[in-house]
Protein backbone atom coordinates (compact mmCIF):
# COMPACT_ATOMS: atom_id res chain seq x y z
CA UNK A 1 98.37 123.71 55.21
CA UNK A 2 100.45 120.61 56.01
CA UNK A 3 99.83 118.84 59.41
CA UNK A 4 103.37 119.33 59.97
CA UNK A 5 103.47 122.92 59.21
CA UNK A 6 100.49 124.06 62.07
CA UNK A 7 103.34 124.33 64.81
CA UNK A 8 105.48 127.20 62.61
CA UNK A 9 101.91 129.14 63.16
CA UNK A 10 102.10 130.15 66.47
CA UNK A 11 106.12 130.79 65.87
CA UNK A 12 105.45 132.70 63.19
CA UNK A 13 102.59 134.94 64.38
CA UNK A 14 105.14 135.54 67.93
CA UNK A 15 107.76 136.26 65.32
CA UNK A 16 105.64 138.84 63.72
CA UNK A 17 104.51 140.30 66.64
CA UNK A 18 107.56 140.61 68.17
CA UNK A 19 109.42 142.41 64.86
CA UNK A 20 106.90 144.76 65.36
CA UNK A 21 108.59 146.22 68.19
CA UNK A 22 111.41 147.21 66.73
CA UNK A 23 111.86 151.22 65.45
CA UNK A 24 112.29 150.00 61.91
CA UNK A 25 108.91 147.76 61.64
CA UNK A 26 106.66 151.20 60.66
CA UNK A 27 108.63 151.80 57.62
CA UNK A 28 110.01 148.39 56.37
CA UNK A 29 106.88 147.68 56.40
CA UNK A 30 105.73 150.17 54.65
CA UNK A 31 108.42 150.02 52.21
CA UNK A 32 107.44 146.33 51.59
CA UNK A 33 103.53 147.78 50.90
CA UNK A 34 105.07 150.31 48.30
CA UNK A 35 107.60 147.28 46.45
CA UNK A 36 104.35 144.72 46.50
CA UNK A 37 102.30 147.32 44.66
CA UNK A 38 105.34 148.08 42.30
CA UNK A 39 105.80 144.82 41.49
CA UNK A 40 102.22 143.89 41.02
CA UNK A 41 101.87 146.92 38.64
CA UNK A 42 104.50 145.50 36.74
CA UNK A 43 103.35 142.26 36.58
CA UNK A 44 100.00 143.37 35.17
CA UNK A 45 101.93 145.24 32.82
CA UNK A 46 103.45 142.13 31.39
CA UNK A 47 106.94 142.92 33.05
CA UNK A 48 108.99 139.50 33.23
CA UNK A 49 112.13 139.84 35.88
CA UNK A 50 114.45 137.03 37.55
CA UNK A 51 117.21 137.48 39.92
CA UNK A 52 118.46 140.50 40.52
CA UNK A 53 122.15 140.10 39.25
CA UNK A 54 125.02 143.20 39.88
CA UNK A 55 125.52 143.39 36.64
CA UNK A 56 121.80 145.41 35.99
CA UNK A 57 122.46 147.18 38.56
CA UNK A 58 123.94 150.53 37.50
CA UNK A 59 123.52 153.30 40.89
CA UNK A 60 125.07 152.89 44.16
CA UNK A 61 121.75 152.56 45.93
CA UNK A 62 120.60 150.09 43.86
CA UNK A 63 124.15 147.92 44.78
CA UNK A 64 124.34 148.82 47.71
CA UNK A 65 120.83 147.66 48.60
CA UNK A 66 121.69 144.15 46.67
CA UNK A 67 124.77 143.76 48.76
CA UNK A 68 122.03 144.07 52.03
CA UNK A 69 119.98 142.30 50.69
CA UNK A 70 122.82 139.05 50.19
CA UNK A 71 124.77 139.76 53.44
CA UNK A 72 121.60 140.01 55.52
CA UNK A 73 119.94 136.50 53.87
CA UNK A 74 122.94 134.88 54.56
CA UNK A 75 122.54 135.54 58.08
CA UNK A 76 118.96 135.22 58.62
CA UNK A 77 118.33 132.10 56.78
CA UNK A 78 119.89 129.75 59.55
CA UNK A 79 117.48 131.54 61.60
CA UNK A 80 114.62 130.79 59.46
CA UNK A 81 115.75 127.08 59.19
CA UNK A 82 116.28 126.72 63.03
CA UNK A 83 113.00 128.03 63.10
CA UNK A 84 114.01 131.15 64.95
CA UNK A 85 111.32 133.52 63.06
CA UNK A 86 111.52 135.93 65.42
CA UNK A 87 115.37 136.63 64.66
CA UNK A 88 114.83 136.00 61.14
CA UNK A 89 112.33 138.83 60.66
CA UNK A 90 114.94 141.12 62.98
CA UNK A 91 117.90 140.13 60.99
CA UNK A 92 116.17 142.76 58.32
CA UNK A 93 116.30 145.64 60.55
CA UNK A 94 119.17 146.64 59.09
CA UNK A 95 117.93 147.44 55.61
CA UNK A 96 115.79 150.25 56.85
CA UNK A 97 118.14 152.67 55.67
CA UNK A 98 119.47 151.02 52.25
CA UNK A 99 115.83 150.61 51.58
CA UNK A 100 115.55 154.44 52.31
CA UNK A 101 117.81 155.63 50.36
CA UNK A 102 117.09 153.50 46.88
CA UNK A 103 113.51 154.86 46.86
CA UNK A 104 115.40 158.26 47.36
CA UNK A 105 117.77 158.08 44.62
CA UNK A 106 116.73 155.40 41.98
CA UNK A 107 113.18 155.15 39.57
CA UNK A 108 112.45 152.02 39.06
CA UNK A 109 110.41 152.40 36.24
CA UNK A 110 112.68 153.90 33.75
CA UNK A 111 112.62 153.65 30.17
CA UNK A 112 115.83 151.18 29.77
CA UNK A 113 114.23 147.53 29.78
CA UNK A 114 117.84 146.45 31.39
CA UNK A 115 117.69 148.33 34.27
CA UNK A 116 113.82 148.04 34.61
CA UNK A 117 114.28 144.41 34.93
CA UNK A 118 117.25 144.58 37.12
CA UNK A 119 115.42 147.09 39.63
CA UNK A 120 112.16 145.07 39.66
CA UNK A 121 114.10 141.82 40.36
CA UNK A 122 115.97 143.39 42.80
CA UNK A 123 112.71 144.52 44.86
CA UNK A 124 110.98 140.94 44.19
CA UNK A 125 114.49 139.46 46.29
CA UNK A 126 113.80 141.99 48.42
CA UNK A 127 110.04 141.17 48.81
CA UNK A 128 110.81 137.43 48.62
CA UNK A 129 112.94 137.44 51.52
CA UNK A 130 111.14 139.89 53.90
CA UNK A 131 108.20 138.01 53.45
CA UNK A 132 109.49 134.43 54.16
CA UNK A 133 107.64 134.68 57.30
CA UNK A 134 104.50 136.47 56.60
CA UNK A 135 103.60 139.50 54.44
CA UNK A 136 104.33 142.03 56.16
CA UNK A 137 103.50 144.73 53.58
CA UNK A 138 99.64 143.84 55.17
CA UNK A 139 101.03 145.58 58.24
CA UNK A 140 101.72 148.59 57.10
CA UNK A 141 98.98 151.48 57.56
């Protein structure tokens, strides 16, 4: 790690700490456990995936999750740059329940390489940004 970088550490561990508190942590984590292991499986699989765009996305769980996803960066990522990890990790609360309800209404894993893709690169934003501060799928039980 960077010399410069040792004073996020403390920040970040706080931050992690803290956004454990919250009702939500238990199963966003969780949920991030479950899209890590999806996403490695289809790595090893030879999957290839970039950024989730609307256009693969075909169910309204699956949009409506990418529209979270967006609106929800877009606010937390001043936090992350102000170095306010603790709000940043927060700021995600809110996709407990759009999170919910695409792993109760969409397969990932279907047949159709199109929407395959555009699931698995929708869960990698979704991984990428949750994660920004640490991993939190290594909380989950």
């Amino acid at each position: 790690m960077h010399p410069a970088q040792l004073w996020a550490v403390p920040k970040q561990l706080d931050a992690v700490r803290s956004s454990q508190l919250l009702p939500e942590a238990e199963s966003l984590a969780a949920a991030n456990k479950r899209i890590s292991n999806i996403l490695r499986q289809a790595e090893e699989k030879g999957e290839v995936f970039t950024d989730a765009a609307p256009s693969s996305l075909s169910e309204p769980a699956e949009r409506a999750l990418h529209a979270a996803i967006r609106s929800t960066a877009q606010a937390a990522d001043p936090l992350f740059e102000r170095g306010d990890y603790t709000g940043y990790l927060k700021a995600f609360a809110v996709l407990k329940d759009p999170v919910d309800t695409f792993f109760d209404k969409v397969m990932v894993m279907v047949d159709d390489d199109t929407l395959r893709r555009g699931r698995l690169a929708l869960l990698r934003d979704l991984r990428n940004a949750m994660n920004r501060v640490a991993d939190i799928s290594k909380l989950a039980a």
